[in-house]
C-alpha atoms as a PDB file:
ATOM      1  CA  UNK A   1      71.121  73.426  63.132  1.00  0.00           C
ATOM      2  CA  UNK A   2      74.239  75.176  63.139  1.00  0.00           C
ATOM      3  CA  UNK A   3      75.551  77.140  66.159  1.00  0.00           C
ATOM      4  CA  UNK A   4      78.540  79.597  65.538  1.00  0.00           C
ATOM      5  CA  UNK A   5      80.572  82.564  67.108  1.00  0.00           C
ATOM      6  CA  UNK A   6      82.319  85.155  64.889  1.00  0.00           C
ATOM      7  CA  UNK A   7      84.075  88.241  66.308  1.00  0.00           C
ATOM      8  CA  UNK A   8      84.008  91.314  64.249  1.00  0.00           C
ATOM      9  CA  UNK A   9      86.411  93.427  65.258  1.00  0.00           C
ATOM     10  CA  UNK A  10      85.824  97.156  63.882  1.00  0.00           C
ATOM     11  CA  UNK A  11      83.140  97.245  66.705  1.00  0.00           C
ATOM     12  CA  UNK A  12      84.453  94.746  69.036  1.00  0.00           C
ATOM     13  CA  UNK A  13      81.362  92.483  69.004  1.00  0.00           C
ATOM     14  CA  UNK A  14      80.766  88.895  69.729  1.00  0.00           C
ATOM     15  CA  UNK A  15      77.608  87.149  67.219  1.00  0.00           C
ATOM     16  CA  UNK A  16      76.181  83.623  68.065  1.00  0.00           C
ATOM     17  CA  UNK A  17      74.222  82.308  65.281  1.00  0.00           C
ATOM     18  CA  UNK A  18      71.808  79.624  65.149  1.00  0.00           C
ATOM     19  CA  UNK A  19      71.749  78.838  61.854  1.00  0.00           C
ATOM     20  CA  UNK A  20      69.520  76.383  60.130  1.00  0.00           C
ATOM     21  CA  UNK A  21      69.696  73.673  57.378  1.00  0.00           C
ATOM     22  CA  UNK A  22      69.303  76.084  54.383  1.00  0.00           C
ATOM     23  CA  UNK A  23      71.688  78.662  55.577  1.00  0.00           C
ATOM     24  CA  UNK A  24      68.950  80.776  56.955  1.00  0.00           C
ATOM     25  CA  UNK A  25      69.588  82.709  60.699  1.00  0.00           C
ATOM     26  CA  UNK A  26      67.134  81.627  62.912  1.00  0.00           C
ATOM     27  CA  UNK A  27      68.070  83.162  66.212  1.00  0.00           C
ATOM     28  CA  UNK A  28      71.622  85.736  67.238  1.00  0.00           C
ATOM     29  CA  UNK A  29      72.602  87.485  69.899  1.00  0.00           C
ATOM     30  CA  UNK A  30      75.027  90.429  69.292  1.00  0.00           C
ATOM     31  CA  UNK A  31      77.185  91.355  72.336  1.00  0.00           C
ATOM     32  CA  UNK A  32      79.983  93.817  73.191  1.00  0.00           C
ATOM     33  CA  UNK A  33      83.228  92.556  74.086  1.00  0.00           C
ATOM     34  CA  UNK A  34      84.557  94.840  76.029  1.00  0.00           C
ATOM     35  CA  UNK A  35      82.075  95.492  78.047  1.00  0.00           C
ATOM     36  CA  UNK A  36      79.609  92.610  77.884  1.00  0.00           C
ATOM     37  CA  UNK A  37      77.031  94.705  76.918  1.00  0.00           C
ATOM     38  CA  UNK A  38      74.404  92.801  75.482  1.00  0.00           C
ATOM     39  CA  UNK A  39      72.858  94.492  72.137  1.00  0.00           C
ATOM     40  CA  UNK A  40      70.336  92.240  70.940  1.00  0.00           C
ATOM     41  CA  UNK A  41      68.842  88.640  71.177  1.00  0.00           C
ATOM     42  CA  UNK A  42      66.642  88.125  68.178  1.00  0.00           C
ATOM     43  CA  UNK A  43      64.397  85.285  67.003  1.00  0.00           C
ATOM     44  CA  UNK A  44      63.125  85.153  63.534  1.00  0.00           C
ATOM     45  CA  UNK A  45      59.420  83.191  64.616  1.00  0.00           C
ATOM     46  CA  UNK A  46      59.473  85.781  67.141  1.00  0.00           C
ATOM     47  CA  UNK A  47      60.096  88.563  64.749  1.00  0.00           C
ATOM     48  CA  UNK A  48      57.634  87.195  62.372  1.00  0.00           C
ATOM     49  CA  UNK A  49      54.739  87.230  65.074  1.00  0.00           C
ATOM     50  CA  UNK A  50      55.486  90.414  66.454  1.00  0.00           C
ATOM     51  CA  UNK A  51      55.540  91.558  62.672  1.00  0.00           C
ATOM     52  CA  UNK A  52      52.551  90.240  62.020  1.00  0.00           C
ATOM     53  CA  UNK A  53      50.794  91.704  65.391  1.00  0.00           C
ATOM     54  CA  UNK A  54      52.177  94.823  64.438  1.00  0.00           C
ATOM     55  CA  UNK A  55      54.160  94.733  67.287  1.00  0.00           C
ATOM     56  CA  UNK A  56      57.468  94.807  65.908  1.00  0.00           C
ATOM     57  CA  UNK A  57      59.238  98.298  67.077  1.00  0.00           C
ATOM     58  CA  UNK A  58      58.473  97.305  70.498  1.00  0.00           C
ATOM     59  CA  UNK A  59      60.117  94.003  69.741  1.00  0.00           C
ATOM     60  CA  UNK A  60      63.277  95.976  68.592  1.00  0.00           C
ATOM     61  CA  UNK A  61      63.600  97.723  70.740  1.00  0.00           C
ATOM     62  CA  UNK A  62      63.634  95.030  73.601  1.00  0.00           C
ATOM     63  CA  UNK A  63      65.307  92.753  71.556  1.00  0.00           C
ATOM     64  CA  UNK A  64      67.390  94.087  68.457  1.00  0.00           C
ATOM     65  CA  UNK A  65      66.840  92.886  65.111  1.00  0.00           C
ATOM     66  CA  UNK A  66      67.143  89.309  63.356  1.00  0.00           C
ATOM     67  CA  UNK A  67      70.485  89.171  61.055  1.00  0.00           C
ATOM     68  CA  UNK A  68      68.989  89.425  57.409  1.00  0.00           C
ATOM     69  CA  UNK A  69      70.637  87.284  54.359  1.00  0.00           C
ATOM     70  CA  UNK A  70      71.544  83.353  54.230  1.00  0.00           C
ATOM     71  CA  UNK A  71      75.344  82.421  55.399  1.00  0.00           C
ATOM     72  CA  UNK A  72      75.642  80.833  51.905  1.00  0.00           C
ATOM     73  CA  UNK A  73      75.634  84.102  50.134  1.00  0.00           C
ATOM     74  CA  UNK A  74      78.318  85.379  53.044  1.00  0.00           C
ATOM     75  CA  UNK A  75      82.114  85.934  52.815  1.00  0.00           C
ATOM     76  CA  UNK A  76      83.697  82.275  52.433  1.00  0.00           C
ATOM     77  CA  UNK A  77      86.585  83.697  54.388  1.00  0.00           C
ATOM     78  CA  UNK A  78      83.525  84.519  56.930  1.00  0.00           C
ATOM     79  CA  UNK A  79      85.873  83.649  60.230  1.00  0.00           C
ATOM     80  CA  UNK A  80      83.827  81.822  62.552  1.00  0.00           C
ATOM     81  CA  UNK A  81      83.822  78.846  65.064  1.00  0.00           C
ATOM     82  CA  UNK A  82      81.082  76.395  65.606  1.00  0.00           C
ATOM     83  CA  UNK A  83      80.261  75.959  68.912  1.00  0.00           C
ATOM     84  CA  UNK A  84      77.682  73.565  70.528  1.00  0.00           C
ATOM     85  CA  UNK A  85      73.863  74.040  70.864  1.00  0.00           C
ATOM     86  CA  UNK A  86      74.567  74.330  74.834  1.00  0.00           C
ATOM     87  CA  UNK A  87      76.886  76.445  74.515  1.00  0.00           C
ATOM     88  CA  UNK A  88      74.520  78.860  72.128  1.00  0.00           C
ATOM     89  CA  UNK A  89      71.990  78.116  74.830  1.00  0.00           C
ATOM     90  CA  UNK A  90      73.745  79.354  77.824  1.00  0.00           C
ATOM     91  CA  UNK A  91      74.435  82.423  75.747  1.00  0.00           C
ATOM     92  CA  UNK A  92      71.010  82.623  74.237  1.00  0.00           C
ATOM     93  CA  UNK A  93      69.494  82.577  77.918  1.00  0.00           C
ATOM     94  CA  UNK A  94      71.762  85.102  79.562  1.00  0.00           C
ATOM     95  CA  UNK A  95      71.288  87.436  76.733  1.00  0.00           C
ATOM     96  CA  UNK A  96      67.519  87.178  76.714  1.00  0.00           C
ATOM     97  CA  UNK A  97      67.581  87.717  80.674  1.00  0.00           C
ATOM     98  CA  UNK A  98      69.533  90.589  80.284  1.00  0.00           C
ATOM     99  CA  UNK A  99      67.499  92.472  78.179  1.00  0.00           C
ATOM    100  CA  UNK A 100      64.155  90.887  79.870  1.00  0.00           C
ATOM    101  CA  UNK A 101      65.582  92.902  82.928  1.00  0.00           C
ATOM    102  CA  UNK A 102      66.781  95.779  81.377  1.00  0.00           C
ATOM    103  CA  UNK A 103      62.903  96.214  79.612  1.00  0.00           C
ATOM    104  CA  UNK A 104      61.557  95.827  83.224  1.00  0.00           C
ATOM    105  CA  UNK A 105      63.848  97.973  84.415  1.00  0.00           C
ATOM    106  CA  UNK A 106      63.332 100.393  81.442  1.00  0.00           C
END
């Protein structure tokens, strides 16, 4: 697995990407800079199930949507930095809480 961060400024968002073997995103949290504002935390098995279950609008909306396409067929001037699965982790969690409690609170 791959775990990067890539800023894109026009909107002033921070990604993390998990990123598997083939290129493929397998989990990403999108959140605001500025503001920390945490707009999604998505997981493509979890996507997949709740797809499947025809669940998956209530999924978005609690959890955003999983980044489509493979990182192969991205921009090779794509700027990003790897960071380390904990790192992803301890972003992946606090994201997920976040929205966890904002759906509660709802």
């Amino acid at each position: 697995m791959l775990h990067v961060r890539s800023y894109w400024d026009e909107e002033d968002i921070d990604f993390y990407w998990e990123i598997d073997d083939e290129g493929w995103t397998v989990r990403h949290v999108a959140i605001v800079r500025a503001t920390g504002f945490v707009q999604g935390a998505a997981s493509l098995d979890e996507w997949n199930a709740a797809r499947e279950a025809g669940t998956l609008d209530a999924y978005i909306d609690r959890y955003g949507r999983v980044a489509e396409g493979n990182v192969n067929t991205w921009d090779p001037d794509w700027p990003h930095d790897e960071i380390t699965a904990e790192a992803y982790e301890a972003v992946w969690r606090d994201a997920r809480a976040t929205l966890d409690a904002r759906h509660h609170d709802g």
